[in-house]
C-alpha atoms as a PDB file:
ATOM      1  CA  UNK A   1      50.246  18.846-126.541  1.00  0.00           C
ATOM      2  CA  UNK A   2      51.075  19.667-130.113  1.00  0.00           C
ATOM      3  CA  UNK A   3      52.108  23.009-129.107  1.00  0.00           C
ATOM      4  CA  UNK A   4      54.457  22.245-126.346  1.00  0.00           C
ATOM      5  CA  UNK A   5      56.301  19.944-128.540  1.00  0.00           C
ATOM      6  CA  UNK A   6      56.653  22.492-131.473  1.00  0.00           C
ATOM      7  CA  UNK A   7      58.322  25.047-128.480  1.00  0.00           C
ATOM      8  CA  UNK A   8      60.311  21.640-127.518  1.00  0.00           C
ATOM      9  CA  UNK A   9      61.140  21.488-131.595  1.00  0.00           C
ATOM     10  CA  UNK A  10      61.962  25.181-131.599  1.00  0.00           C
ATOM     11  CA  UNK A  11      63.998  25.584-128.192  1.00  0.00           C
ATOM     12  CA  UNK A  12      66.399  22.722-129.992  1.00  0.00           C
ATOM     13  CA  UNK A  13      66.780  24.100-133.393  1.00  0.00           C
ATOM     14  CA  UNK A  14      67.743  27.678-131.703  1.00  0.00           C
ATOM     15  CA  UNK A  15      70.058  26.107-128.920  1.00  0.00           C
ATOM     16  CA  UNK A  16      73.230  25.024-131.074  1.00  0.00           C
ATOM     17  CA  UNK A  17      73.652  29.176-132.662  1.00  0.00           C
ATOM     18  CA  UNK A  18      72.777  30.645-129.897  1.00  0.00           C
ATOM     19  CA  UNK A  19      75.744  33.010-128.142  1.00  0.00           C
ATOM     20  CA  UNK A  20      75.733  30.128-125.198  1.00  0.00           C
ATOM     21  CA  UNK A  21      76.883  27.260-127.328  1.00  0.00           C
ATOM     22  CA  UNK A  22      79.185  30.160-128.960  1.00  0.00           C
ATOM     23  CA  UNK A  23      81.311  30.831-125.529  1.00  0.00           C
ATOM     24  CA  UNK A  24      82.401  26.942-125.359  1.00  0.00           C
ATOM     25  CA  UNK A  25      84.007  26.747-128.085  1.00  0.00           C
ATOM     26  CA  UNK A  26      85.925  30.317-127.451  1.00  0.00           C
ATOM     27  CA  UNK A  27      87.391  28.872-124.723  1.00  0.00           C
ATOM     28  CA  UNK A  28      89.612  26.225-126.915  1.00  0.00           C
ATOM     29  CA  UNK A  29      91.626  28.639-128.876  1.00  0.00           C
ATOM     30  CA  UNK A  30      93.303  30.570-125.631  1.00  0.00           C
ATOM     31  CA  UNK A  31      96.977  30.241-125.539  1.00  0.00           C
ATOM     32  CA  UNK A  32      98.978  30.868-122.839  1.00  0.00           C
ATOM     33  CA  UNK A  33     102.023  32.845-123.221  1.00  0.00           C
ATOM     34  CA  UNK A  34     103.428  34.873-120.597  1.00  0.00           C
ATOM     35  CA  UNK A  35     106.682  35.402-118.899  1.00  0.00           C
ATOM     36  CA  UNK A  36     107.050  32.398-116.864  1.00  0.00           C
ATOM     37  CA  UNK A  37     106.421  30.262-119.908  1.00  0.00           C
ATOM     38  CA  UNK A  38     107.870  31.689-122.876  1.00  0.00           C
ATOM     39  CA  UNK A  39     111.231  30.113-122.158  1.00  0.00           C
ATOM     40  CA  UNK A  40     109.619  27.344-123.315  1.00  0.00           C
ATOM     41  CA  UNK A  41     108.525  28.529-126.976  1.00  0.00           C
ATOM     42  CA  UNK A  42     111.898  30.133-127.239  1.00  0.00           C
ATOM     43  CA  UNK A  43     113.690  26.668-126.810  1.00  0.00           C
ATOM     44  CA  UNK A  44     111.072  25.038-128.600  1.00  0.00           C
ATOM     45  CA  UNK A  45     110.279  22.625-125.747  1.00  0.00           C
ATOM     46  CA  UNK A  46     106.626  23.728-125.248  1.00  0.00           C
ATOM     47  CA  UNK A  47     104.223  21.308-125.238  1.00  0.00           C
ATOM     48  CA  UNK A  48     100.832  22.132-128.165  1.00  0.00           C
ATOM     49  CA  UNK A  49      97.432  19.673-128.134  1.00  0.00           C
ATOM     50  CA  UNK A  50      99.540  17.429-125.435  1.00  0.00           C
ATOM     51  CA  UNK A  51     102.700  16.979-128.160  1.00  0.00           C
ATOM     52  CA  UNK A  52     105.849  17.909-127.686  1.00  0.00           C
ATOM     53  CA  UNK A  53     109.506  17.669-129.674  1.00  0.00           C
ATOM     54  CA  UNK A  54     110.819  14.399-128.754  1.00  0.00           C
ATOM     55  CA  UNK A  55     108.402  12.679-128.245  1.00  0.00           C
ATOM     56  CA  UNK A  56     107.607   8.740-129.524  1.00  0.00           C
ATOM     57  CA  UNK A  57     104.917   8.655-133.097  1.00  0.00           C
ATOM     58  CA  UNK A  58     103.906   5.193-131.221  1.00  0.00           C
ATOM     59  CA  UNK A  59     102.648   7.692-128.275  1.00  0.00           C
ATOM     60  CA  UNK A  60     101.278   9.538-130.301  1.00  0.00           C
ATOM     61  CA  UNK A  61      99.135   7.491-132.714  1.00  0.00           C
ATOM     62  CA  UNK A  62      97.529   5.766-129.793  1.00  0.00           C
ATOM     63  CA  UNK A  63      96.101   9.431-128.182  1.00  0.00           C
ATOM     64  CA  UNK A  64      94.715  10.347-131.999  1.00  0.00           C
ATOM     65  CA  UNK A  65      94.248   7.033-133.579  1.00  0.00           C
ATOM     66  CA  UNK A  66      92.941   9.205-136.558  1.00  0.00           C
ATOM     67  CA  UNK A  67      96.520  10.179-137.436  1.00  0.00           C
ATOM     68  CA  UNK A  68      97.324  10.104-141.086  1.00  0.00           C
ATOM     69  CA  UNK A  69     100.751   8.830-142.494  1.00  0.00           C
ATOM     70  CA  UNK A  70     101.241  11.875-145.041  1.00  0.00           C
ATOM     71  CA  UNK A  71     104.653  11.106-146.916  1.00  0.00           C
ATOM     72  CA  UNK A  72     108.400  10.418-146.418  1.00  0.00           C
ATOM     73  CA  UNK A  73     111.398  12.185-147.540  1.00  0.00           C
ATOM     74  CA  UNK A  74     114.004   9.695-148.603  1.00  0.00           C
ATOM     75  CA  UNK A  75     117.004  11.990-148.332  1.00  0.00           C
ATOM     76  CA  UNK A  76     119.704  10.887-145.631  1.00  0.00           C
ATOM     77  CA  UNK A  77     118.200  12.560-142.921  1.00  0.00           C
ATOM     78  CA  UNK A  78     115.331  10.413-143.019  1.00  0.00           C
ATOM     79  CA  UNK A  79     111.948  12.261-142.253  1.00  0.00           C
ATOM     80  CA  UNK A  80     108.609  11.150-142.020  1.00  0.00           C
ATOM     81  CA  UNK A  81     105.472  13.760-141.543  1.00  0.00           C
ATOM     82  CA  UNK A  82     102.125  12.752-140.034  1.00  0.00           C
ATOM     83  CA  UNK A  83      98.769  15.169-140.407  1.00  0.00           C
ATOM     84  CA  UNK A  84      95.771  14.980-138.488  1.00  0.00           C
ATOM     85  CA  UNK A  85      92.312  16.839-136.812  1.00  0.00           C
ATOM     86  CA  UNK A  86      92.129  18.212-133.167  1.00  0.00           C
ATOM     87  CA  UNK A  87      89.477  19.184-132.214  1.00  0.00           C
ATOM     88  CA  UNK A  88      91.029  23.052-132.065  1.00  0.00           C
ATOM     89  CA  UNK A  89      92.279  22.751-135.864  1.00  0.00           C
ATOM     90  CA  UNK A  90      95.125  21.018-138.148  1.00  0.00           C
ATOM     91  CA  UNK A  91      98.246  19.281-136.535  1.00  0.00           C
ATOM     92  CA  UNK A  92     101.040  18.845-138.947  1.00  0.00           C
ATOM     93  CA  UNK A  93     103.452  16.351-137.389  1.00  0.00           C
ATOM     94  CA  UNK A  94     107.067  15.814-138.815  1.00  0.00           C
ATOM     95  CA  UNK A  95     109.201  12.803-137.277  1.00  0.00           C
ATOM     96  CA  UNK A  96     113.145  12.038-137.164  1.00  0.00           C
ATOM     97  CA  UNK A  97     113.264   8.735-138.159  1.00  0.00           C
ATOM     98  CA  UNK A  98     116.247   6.626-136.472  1.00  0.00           C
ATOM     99  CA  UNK A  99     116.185   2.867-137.179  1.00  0.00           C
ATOM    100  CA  UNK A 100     112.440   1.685-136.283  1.00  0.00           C
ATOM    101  CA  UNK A 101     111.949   4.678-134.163  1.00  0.00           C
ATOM    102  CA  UNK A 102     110.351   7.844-134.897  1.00  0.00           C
ATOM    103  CA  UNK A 103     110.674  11.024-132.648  1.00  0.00           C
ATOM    104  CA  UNK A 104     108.700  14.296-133.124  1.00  0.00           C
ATOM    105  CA  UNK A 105     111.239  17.051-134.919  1.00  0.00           C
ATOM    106  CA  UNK A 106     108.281  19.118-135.221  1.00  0.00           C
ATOM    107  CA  UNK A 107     105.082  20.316-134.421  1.00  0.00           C
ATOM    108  CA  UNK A 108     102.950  22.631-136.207  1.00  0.00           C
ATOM    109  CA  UNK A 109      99.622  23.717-135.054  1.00  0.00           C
ATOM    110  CA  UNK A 110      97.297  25.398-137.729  1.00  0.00           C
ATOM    111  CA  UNK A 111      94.189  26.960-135.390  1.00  0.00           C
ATOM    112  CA  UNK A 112      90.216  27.018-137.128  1.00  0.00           C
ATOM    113  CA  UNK A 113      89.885  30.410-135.154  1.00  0.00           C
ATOM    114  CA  UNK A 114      92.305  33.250-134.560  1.00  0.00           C
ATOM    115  CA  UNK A 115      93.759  32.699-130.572  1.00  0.00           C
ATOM    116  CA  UNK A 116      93.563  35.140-128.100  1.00  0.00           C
ATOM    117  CA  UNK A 117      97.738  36.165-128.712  1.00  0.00           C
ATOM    118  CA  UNK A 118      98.212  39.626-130.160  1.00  0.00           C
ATOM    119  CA  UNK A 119     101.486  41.114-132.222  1.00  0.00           C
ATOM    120  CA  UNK A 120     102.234  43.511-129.964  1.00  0.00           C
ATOM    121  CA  UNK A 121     102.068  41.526-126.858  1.00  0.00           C
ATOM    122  CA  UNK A 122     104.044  38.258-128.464  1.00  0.00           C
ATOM    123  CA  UNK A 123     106.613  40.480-129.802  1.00  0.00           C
ATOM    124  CA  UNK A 124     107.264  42.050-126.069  1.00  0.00           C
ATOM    125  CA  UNK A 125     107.555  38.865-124.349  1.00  0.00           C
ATOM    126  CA  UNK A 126     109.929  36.734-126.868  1.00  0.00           C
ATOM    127  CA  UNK A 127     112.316  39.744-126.480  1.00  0.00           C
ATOM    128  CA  UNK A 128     115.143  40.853-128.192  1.00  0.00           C
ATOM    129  CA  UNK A 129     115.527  37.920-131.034  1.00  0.00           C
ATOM    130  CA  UNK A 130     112.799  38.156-132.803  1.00  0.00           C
ATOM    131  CA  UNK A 131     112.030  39.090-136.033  1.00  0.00           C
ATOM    132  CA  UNK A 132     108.542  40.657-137.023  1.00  0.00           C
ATOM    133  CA  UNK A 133     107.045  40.668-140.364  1.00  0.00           C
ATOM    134  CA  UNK A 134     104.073  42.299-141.057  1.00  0.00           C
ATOM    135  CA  UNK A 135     102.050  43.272-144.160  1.00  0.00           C
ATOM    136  CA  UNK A 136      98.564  44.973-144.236  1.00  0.00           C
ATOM    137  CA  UNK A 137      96.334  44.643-146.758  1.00  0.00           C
ATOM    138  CA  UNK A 138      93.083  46.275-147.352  1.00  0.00           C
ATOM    139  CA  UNK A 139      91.048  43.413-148.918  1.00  0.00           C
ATOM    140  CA  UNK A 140      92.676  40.749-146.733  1.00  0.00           C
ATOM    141  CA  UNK A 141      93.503  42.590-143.649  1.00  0.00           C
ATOM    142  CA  UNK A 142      97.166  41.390-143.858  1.00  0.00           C
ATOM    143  CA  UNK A 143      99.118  39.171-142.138  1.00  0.00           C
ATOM    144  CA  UNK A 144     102.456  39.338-139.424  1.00  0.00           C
ATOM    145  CA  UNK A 145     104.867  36.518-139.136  1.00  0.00           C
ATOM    146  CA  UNK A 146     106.823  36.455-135.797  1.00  0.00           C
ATOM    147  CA  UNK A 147     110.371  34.133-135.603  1.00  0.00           C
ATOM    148  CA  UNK A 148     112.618  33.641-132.393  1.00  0.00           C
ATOM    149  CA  UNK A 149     114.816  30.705-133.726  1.00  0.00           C
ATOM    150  CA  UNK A 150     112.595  27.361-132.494  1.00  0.00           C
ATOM    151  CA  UNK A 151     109.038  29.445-132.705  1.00  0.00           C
ATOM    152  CA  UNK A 152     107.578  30.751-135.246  1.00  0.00           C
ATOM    153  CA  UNK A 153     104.232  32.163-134.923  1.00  0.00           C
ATOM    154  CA  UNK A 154     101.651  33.212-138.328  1.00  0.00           C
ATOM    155  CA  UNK A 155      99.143  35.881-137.361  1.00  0.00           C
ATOM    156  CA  UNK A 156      96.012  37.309-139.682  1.00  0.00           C
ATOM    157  CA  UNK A 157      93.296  39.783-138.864  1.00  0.00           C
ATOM    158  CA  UNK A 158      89.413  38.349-138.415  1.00  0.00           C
ATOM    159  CA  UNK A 159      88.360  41.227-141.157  1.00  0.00           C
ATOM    160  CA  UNK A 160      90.287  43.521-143.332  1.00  0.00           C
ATOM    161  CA  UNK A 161      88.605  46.682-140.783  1.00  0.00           C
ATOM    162  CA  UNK A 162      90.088  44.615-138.066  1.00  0.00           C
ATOM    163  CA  UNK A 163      93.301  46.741-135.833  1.00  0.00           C
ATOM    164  CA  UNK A 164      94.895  43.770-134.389  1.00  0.00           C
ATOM    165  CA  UNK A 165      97.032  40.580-135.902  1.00  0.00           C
ATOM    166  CA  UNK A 166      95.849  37.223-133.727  1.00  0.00           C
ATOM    167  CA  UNK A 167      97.917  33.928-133.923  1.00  0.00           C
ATOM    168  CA  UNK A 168      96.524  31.073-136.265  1.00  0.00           C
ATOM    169  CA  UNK A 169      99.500  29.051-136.933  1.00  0.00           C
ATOM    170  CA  UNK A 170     102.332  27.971-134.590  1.00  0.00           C
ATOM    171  CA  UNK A 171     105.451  26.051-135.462  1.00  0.00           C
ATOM    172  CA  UNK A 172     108.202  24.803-133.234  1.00  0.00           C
ATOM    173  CA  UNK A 173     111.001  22.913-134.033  1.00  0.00           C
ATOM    174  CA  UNK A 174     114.531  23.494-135.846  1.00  0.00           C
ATOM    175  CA  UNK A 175     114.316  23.943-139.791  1.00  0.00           C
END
């Protein structure tokens, strides 16, 4: 008895690093950006952890009641900016306000793990407009920073050895 419930003990310890518990959580950070969608990004109406521009703060607070009020900007074009945990990373929130209402101006979407979008390939498909930034860096790996007017993407390498610049960081919106 003792020793089936030190395999029992064992089996659990092992389960939660193991490579199957690994693949779940893969899964999260795929973005989808193709062709038929990139319109989308482009006009910055794309919609990132179920939030797009435009939309209400009350809407919002109720689907992550663990949304933090972060500051306000007390210039005339009033601006409010919310921060909170998804379960894929950081959302940074920042919200027009007009009267007592507050609308999403923009979203920005800081990733715990590098996505499955590469430099070459996001480059291709926002087309002409865009402006690429990059800067390697043997200690670091680097970094590339891709703009087309309403998205701008951030991209690092996992390891300084590493070929190819993956998307951490997305921000849409009008500065």
């Amino acid at each position: 008895m003792k020793k089936c419930l030190l395999i029992i003990a064992m089996v659990l310890m092992v389960l939660p690093f193991s490579t199957f518990a690994e693949a779940n959580a893969a899964t999260k950070n795929q973005l989808n950006i193709n062709e038929s969608n990139v319109q989308t990004y482009k006009d910055g109406t794309v919609t990132i952890e179920g939030i797009k521009i435009g939309d209400k703060i009350s809407k919002i607070k109720s689907k992550y009641p663990n949304l933090m009020f972060s500051y306000s900007d007390d210039s005339n074009d009033r601006e409010n900016y919310y921060e909170f945990d998804t379960k894929n990373g950081h959302m940074i929130i920042t919200a027009k306000v007009n009267g007592n209402k507050e609308t999403v101006k923009r979203v920005t979407m800081i990733y715990d793990k590098l996505t499955n979008v590469k430099l070459d390939s996001l480059v291709s498909i926002l087309g002409d407009n865009t402006t690429k930034r990059v800067q390697n860096n043997k200690y670091t790996g680097g970094y590339a920073y891709v703009n087309n007017g309403q998205a701008h993407f951030q991209l690092s390498k996992a390891t300084p050895d590493s070929k190819q610049f993956k998307v951490y960081r997305i921000d849409i919106g009008k500065y």
